[in-house]
N, C-alpha and C. Protein backbone atom coordinates (compact mmCIF):
# COMPACT_ATOMS: atom_id res chain seq x y z
N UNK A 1 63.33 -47.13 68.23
CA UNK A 1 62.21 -47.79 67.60
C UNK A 1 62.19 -49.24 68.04
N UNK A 2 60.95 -49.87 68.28
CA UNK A 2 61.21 -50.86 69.11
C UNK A 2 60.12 -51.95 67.87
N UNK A 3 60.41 -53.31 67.39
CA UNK A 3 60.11 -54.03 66.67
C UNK A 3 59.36 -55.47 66.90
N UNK A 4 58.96 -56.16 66.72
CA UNK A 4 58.81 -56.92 66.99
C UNK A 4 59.17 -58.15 66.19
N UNK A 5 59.74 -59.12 66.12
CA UNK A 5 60.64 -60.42 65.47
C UNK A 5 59.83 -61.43 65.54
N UNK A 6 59.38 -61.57 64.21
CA UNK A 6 58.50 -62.70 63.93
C UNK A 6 59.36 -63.78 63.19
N UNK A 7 58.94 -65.09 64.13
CA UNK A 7 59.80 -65.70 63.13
C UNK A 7 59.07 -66.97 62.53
N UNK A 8 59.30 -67.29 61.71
CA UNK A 8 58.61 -68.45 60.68
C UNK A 8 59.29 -69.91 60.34
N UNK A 9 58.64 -70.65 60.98
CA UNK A 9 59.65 -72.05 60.56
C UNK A 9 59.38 -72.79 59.58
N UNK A 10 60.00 -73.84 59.43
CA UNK A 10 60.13 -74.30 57.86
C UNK A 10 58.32 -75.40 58.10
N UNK A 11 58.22 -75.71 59.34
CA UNK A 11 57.14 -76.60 59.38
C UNK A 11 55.64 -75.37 58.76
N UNK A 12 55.94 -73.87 59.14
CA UNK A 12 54.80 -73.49 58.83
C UNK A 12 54.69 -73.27 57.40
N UNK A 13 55.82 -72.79 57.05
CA UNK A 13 56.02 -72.91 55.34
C UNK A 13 55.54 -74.25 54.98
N UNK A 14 56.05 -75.37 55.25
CA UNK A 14 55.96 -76.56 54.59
C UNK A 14 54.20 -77.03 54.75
N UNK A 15 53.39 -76.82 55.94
CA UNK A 15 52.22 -77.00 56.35
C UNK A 15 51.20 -75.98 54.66
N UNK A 16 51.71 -74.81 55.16
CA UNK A 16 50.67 -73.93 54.05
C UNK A 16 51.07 -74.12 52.53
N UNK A 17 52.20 -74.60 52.10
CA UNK A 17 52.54 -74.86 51.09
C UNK A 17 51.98 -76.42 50.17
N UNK A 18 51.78 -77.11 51.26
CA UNK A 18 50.81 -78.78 51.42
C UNK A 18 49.45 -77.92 51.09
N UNK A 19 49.10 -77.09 52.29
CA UNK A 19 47.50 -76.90 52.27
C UNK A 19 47.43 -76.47 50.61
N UNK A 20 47.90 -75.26 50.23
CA UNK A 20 47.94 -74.67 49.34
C UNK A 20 47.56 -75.70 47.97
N UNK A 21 48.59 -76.40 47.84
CA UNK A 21 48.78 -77.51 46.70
C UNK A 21 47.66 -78.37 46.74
N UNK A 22 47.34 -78.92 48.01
CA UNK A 22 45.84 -79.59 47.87
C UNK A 22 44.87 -79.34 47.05
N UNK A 23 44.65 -77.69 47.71
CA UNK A 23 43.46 -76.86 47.61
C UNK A 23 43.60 -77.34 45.16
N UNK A 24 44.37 -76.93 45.16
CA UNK A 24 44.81 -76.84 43.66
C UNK A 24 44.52 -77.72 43.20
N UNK A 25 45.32 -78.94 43.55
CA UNK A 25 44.97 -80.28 43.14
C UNK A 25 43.72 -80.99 43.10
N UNK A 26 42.89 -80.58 44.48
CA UNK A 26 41.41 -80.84 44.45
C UNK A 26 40.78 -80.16 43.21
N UNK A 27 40.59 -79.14 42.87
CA UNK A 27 39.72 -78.35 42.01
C UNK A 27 40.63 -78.51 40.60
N UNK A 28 41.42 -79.11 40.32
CA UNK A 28 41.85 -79.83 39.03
C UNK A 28 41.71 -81.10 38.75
N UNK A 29 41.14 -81.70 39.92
CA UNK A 29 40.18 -83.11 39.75
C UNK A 29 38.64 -83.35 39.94
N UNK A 30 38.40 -81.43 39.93
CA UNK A 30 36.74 -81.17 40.03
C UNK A 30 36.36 -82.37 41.56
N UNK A 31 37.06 -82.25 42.66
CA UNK A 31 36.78 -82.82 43.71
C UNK A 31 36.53 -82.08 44.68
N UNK A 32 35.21 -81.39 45.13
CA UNK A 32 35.00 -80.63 46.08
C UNK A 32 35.15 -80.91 47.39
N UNK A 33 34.70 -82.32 47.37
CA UNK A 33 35.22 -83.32 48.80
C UNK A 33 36.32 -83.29 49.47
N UNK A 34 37.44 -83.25 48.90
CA UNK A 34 38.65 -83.32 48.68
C UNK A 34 39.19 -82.12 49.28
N UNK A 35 38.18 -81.05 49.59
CA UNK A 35 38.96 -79.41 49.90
C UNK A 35 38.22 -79.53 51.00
N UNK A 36 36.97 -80.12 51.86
CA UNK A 36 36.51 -79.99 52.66
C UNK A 36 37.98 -80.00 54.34
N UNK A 37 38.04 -81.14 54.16
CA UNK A 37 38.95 -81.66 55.19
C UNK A 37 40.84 -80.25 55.26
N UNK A 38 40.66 -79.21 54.16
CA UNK A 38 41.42 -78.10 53.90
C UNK A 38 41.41 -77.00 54.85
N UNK A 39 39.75 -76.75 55.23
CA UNK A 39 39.66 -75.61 55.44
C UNK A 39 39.20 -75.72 57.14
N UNK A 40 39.40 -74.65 57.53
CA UNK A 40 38.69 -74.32 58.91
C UNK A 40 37.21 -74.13 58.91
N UNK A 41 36.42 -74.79 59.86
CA UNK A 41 34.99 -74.60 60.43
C UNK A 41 34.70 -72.80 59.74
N UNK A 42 35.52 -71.81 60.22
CA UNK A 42 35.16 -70.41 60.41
C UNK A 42 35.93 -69.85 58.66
N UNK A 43 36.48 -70.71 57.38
CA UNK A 43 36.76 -69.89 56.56
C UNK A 43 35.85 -68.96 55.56
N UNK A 44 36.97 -67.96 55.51
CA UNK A 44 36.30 -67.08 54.84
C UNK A 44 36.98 -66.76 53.41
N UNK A 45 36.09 -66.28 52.53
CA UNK A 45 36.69 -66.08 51.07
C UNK A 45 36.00 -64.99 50.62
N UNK A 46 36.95 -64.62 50.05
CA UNK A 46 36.41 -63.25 49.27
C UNK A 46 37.41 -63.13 47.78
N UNK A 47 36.05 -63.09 46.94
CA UNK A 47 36.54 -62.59 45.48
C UNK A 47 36.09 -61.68 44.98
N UNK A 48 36.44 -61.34 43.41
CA UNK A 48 35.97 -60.13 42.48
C UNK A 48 34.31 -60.38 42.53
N UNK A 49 33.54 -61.86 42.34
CA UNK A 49 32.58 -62.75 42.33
C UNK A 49 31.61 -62.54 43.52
N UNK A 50 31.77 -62.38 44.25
CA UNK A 50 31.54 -62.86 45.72
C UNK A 50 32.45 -63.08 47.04
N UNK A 51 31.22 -63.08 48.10
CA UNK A 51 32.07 -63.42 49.29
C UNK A 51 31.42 -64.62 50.02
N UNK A 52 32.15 -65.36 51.01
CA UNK A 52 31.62 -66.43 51.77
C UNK A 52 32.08 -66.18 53.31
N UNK A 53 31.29 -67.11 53.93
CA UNK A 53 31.83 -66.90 55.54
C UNK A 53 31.28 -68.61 55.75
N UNK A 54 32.40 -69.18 56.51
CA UNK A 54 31.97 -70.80 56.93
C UNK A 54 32.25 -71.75 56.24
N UNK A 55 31.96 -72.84 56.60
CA UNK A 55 32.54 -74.18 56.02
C UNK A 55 31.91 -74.45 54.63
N UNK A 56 30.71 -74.39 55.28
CA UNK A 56 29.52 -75.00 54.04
C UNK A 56 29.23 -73.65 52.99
N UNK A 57 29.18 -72.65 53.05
CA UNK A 57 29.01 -71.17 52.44
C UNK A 57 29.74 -71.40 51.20
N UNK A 58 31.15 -71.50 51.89
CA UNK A 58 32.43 -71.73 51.21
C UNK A 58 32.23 -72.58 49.98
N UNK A 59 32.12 -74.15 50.71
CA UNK A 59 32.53 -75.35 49.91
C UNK A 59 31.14 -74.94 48.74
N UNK A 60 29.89 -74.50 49.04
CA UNK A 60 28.71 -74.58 48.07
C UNK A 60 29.08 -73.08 47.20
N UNK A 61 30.11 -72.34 47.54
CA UNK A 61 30.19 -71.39 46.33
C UNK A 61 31.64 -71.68 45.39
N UNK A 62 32.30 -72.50 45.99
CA UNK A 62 33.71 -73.43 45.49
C UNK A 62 32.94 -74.59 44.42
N UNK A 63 31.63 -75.22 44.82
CA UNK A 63 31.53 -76.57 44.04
C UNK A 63 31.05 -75.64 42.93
N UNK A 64 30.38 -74.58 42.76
CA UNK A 64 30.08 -74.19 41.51
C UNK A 64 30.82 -73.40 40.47
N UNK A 65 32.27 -72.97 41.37
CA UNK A 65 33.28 -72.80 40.22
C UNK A 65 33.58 -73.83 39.50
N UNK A 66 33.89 -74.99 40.58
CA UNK A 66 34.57 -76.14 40.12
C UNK A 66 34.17 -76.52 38.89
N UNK A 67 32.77 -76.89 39.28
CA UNK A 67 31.68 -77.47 37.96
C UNK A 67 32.35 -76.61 36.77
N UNK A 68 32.21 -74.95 36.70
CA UNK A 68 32.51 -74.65 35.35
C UNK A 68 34.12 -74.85 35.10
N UNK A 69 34.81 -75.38 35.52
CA UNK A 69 36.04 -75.33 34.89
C UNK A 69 36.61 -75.85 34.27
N UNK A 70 37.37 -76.03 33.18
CA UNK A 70 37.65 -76.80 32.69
C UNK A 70 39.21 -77.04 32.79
N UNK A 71 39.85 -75.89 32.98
CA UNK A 71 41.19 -76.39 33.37
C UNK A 71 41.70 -74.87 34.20
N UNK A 72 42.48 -75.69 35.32
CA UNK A 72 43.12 -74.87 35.90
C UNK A 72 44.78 -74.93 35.81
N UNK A 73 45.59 -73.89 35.99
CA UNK A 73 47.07 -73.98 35.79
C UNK A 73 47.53 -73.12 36.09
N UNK A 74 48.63 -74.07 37.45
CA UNK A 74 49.31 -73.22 38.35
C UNK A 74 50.43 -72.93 37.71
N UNK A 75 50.72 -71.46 37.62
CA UNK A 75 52.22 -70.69 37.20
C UNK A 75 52.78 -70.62 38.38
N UNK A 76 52.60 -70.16 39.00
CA UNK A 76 53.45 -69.88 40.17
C UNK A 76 53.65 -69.53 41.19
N UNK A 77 53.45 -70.16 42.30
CA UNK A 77 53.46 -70.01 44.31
C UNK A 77 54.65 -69.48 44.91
N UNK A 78 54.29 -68.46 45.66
CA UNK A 78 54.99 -68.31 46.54
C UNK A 78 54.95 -68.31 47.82
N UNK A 79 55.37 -68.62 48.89
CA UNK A 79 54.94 -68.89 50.34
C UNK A 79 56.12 -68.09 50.97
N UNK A 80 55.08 -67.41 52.38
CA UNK A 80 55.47 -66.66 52.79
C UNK A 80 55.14 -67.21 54.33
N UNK A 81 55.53 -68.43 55.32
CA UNK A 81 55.13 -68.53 56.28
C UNK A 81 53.56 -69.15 56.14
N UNK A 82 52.34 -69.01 56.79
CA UNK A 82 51.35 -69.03 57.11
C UNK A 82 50.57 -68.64 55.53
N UNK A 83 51.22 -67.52 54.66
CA UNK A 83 50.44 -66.88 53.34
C UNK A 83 51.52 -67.81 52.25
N UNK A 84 50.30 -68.20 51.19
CA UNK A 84 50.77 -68.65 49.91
C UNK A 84 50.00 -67.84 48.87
N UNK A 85 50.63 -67.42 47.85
CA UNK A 85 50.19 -66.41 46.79
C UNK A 85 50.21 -67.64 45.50
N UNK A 86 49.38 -67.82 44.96
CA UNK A 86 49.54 -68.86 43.59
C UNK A 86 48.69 -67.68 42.39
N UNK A 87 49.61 -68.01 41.70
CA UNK A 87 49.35 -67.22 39.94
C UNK A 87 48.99 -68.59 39.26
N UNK A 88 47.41 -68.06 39.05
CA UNK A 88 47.11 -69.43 37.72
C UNK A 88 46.39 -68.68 36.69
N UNK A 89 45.97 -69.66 35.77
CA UNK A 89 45.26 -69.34 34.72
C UNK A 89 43.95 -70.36 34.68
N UNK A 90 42.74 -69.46 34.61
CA UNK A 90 41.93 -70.67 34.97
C UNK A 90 41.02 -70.44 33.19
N UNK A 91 40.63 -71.93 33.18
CA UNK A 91 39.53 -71.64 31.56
C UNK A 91 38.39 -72.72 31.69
N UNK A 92 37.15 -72.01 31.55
CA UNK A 92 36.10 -72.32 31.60
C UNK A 92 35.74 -72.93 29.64
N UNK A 93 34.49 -73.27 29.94
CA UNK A 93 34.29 -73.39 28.37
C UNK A 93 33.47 -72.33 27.73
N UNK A 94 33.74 -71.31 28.25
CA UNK A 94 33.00 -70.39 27.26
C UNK A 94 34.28 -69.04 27.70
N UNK A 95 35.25 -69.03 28.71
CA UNK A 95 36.14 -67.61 28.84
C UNK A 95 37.46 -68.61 29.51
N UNK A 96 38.25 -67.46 28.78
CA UNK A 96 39.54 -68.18 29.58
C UNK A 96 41.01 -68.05 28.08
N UNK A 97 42.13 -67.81 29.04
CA UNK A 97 42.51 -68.16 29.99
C UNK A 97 42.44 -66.42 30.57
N UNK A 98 42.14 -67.25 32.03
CA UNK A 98 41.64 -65.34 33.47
C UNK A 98 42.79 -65.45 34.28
N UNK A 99 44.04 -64.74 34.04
CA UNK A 99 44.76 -64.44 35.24
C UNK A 99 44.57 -64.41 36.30
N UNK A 100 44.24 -65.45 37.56
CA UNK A 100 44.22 -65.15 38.44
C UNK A 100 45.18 -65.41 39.85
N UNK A 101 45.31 -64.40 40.90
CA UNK A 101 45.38 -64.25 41.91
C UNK A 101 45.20 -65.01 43.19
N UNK A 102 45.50 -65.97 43.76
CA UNK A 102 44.43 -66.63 45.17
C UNK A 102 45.63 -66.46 46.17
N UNK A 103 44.90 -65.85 47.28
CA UNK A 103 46.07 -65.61 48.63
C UNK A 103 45.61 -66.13 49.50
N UNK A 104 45.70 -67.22 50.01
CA UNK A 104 45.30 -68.13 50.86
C UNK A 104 46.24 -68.32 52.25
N UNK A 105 45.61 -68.58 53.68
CA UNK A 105 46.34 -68.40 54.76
C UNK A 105 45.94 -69.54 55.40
N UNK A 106 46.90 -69.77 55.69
CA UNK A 106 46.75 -71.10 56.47
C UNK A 106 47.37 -71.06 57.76
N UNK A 107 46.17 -71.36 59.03
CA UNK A 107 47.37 -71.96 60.35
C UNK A 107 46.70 -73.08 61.04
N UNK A 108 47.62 -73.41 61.72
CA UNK A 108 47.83 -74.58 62.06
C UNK A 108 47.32 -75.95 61.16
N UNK A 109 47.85 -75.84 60.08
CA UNK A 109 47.05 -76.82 59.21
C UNK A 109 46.30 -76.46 58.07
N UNK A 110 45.64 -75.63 58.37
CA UNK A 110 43.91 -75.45 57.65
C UNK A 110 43.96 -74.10 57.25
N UNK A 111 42.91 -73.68 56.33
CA UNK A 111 43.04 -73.14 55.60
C UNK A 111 41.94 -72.06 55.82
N UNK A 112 42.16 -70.56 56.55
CA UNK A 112 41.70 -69.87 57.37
C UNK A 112 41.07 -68.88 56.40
N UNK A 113 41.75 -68.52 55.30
CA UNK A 113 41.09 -67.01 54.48
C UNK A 113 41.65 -67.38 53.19
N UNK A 114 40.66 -67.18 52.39
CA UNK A 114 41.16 -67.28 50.58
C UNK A 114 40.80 -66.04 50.38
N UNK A 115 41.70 -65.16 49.79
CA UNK A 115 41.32 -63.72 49.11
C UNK A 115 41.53 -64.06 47.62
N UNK A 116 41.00 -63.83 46.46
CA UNK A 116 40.90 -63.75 45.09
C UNK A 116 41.09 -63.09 44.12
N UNK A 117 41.98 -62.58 43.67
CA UNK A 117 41.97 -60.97 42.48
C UNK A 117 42.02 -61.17 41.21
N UNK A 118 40.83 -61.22 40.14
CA UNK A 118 41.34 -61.02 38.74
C UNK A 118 40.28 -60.31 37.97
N UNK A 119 40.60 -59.33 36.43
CA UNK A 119 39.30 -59.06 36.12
C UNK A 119 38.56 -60.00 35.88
N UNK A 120 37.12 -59.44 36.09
CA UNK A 120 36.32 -59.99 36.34
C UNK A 120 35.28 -59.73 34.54
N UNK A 121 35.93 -59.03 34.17
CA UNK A 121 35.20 -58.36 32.63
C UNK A 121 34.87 -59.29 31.99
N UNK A 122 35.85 -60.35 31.56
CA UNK A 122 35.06 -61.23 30.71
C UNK A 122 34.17 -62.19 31.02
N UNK A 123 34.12 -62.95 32.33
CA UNK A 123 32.78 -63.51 32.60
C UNK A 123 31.67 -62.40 32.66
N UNK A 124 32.03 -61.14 33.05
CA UNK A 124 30.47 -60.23 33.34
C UNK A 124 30.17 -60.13 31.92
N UNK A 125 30.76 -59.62 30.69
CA UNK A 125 30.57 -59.64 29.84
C UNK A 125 29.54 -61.14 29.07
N UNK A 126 30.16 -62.39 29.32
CA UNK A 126 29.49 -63.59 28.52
C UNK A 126 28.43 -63.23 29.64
N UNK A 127 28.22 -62.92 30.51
CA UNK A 127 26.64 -63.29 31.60
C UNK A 127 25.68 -62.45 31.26
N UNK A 128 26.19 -61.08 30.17
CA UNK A 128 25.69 -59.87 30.03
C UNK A 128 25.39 -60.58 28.27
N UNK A 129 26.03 -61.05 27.62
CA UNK A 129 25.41 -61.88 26.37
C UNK A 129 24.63 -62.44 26.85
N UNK A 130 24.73 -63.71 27.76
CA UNK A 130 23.18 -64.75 27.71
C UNK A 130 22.42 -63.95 28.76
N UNK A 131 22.38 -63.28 29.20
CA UNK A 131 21.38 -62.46 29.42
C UNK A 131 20.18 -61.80 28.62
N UNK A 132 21.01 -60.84 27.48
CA UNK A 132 20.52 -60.53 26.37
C UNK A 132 20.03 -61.97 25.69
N UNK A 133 20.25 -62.71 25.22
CA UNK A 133 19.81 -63.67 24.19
C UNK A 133 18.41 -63.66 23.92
């Protein structure tokens, strides 16, 4: 069986683990600006919510989480090379706290793919109240 040996240095850990923390730190100072200079020309994101492709796609479906949030809180990162996995809890003013998921990849710097996982029930639910109203 023949393998192939990937190996990971501490600069790429230390690079995506920076990007990572930014990304966090920006959107807990409701600073969308702040994540621009994060990401690659070509990122892409995909959540329970939606998906994006590009710089600007991105940052204009990011500034409108931001807006609703009211607090975000990181439990706990792990980095894996190039992939960082962060467990937070995010709370809006009307739902919260939402377990979520963000797997974010970073190379050379920047910040190439955000994937997203959490239920999604209780915002569909409050959107499905003021809907009704």
């Amino acid at each position: 069986m023949t393998g192939a040996l990937v190996t990971i240095t501490r600069m790429d850990t230390d690079s995506s683990a920076t990007a990572a923390a930014a990304y966090f730190d920006a959107w807990q100072s409701h600073d969308i600006e702040r994540v621009r200079p994060l990401f690659h020309a070509d990122v892409e994101f995909d959540g329970a919510l939606g998906s994006t492709r590009g710089l600007e796609d991105t940052l204009a479906g990011l500034k409108g989480m931001f807006a609703m949030t009211e607090q975000v809180e990181v439990i706990k990162r792990w980095v894996d090379g190039p992939d960082v996995l962060t467990w937070y809890e995010l709370r809006t003013a009307t739902a919260g706290p939402l377990a979520i998921v963000n797997w974010t990849h970073v190379d050379a710097g920047l910040i190439t793919r955000i994937r997203v996982t959490f239920d999604p029930r209780p915002l569909l639910a409050l959107s499905e109240r003021l809907t009704n109203r």
